[in-house]
Structures are given as C-alpha cells and as structure tokens.
C-alpha atoms as a PDB file:
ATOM      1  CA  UNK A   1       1.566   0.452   0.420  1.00  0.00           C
ATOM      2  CA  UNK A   2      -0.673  -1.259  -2.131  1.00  0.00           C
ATOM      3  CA  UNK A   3       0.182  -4.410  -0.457  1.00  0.00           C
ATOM      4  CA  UNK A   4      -1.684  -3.045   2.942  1.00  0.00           C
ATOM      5  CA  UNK A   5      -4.119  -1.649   0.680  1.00  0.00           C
ATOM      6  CA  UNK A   6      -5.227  -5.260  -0.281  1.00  0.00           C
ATOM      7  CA  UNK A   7      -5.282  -6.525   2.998  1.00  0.00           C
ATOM      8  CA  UNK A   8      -7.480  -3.364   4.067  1.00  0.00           C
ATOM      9  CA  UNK A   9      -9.842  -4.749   1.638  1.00  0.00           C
ATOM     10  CA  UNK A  10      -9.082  -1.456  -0.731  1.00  0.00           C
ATOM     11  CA  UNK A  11      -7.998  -3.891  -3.808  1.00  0.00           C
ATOM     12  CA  UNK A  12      -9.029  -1.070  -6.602  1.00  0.00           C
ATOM     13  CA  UNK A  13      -6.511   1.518  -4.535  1.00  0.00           C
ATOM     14  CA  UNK A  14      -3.762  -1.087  -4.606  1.00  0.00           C
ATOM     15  CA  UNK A  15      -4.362  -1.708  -8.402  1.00  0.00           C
ATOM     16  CA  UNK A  16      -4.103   2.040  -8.865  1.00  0.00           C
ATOM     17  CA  UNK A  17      -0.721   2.618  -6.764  1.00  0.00           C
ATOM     18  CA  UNK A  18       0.573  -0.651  -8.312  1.00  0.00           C
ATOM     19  CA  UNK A  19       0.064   1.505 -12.278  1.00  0.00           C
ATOM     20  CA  UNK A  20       1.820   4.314 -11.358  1.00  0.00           C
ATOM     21  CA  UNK A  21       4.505   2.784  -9.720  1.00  0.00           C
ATOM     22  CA  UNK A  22       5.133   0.216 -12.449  1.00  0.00           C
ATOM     23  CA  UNK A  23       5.556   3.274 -14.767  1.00  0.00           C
ATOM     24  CA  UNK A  24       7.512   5.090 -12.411  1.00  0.00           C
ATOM     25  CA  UNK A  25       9.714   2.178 -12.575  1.00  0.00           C
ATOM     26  CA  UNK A  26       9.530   1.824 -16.044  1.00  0.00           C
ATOM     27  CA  UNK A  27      10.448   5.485 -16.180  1.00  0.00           C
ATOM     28  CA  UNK A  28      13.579   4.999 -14.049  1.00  0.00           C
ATOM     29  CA  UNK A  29      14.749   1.450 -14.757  1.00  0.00           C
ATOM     30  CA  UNK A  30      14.413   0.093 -11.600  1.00  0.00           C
ATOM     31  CA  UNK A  31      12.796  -3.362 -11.550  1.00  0.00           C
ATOM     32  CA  UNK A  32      11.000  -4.832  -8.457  1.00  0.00           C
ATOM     33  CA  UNK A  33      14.120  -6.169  -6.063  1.00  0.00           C
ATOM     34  CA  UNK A  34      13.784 -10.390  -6.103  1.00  0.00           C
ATOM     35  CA  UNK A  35      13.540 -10.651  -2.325  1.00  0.00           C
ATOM     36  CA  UNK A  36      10.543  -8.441  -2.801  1.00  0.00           C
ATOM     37  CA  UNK A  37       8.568 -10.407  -6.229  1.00  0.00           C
ATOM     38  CA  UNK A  38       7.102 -13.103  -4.468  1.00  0.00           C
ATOM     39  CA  UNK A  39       5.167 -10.875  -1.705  1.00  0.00           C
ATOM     40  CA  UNK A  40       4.203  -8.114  -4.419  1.00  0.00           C
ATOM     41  CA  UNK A  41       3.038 -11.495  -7.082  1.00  0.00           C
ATOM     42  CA  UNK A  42       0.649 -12.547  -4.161  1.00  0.00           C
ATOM     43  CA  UNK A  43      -1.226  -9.263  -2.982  1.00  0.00           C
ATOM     44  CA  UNK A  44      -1.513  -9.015  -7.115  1.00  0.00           C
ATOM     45  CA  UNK A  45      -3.658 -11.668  -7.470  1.00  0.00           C
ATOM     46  CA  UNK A  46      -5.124 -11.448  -4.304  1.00  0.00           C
ATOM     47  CA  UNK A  47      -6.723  -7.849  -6.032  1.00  0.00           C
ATOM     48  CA  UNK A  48      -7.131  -9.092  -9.311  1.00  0.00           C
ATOM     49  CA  UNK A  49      -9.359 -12.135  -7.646  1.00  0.00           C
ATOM     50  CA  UNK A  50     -11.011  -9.254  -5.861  1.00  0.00           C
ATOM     51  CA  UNK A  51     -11.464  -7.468  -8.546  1.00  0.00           C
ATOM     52  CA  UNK A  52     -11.769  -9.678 -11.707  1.00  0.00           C
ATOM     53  CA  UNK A  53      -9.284  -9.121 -14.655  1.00  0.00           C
ATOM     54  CA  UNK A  54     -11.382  -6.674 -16.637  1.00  0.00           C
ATOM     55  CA  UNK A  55     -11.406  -3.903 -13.500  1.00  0.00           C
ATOM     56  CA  UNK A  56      -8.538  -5.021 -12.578  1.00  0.00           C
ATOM     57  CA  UNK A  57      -6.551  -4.085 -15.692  1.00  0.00           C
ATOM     58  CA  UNK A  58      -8.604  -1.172 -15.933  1.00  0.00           C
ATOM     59  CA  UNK A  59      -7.897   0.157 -12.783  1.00  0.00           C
ATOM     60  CA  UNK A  60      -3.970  -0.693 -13.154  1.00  0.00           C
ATOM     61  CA  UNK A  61      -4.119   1.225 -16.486  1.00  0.00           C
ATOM     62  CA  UNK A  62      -5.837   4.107 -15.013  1.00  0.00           C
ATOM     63  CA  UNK A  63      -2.819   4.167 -12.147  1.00  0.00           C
ATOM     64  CA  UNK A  64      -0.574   3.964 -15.345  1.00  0.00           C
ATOM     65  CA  UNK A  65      -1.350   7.658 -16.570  1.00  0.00           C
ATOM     66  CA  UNK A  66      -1.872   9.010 -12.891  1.00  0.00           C
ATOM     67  CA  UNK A  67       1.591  11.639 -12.019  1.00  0.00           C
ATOM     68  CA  UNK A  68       3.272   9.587  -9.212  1.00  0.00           C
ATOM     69  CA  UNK A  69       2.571  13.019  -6.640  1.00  0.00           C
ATOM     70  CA  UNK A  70      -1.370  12.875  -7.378  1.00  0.00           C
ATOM     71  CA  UNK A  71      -1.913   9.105  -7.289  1.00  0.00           C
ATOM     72  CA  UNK A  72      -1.732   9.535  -2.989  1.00  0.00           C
ATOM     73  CA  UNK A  73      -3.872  12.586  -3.415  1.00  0.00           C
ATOM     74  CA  UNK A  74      -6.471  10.552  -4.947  1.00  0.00           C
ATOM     75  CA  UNK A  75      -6.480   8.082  -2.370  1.00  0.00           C
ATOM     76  CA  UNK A  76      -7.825  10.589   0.278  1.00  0.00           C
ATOM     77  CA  UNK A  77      -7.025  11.027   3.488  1.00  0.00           C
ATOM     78  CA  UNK A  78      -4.812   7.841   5.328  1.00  0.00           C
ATOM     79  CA  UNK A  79      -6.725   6.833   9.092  1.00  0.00           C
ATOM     80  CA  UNK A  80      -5.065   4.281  11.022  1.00  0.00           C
ATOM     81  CA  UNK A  81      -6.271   3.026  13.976  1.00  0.00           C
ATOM     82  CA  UNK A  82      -5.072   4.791  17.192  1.00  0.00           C
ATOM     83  CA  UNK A  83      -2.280   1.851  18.554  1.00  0.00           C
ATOM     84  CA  UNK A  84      -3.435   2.404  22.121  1.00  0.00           C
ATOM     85  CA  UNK A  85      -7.469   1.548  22.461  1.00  0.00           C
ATOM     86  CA  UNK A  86      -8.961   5.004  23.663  1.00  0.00           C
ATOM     87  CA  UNK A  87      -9.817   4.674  27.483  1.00  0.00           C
ATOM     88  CA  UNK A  88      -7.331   2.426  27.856  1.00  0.00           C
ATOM     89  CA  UNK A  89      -4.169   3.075  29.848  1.00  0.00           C
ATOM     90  CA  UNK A  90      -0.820   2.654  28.402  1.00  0.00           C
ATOM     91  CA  UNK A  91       1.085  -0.932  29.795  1.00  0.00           C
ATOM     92  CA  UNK A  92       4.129   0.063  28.412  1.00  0.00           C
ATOM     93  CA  UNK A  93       6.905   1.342  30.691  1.00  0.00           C
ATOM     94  CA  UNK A  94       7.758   5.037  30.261  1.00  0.00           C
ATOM     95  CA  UNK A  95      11.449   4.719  28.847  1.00  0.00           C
ATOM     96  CA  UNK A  96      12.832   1.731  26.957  1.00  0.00           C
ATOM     97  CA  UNK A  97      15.187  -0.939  28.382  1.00  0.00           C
ATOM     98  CA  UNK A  98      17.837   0.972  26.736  1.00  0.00           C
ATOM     99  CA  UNK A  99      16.660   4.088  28.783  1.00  0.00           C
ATOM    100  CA  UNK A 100      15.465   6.242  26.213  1.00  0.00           C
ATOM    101  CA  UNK A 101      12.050   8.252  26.712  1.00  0.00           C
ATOM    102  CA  UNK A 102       9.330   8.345  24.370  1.00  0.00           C
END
C-alpha cells in the first residue's frame, strides 16, 4: 500500500505505513521477502527524495509508535477512481470467456 501511496503522490502516508509496518515486523520476526526488497528500496527513496531525510525520518518514526489498526484510520477515507468513466458504457462482454457472470 505505501508503495501506491508514493506513486499517488501521498509520500508522507507511505512513510507513515512503512513505520508501523517495519515495527510490526520487528514485532513478529518477519523480514521483507527478497523478491519483494528491491521494489519496496525504490518507492523508499522515491518518498524520502519527496520528502527530504529530516521529514522523512520523522514521519517514519511517527508510523513507528502508531498501533498497526489506527495507522489506516489515520489515513482517512480510501477513493479510487470509478474503473468505468461515468457516462460511459461498459465494452466488456457480460460473462467471461470461461462463462462466468459478473
């Protein structure tokens, strides 16, 4: 999630996720997966360049001390974009090739 956070252009969000889930981690001794550290080492930097290190680290620290279940709640509501413009028909065939409905 903090990864679509920086992209989103919501790099002090992804900071904040990024503390509490490091301590979560640290809490449960489970280390980011390989396959995974290369993607996670670029949307870092990508905030901290956003950011610059001081509010960077700041902001990670804060996530730090944040309870995993309230870190969301201080995000706010999520809004996504609706996937189908409004106004616009659907193009896409009512069941799937394998016949299934939506």
């Amino acid at each position: 999630m903090a990864g679509v956070l920086v992209t989103q252009e919501e790099p002090a969000q992804a900071a904040r996720l990024w503390g509490t889930a490091e301590a979560l981690r640290e809490a449960i001794g489970a280390p980011i997966w390989p396959v995974e550290r290369a993607s996670y080492e670029r949307s870092v930097a990508a905030a901290r360049n956003h950011l610059g290190e001081r509010a960077f680290a700041t902001t990670w620290a804060a996530g730090r001390i944040i309870p995993p279940g309230l870190v969301l709640v201080a995000q706010g509501a999520a809004t996504m974009p609706p996937l189908i413009p409004t106004g616009q028909p659907s193009t896409r065939p009512a069941t799937s090739p394998a016949g299934l409905t939506k």
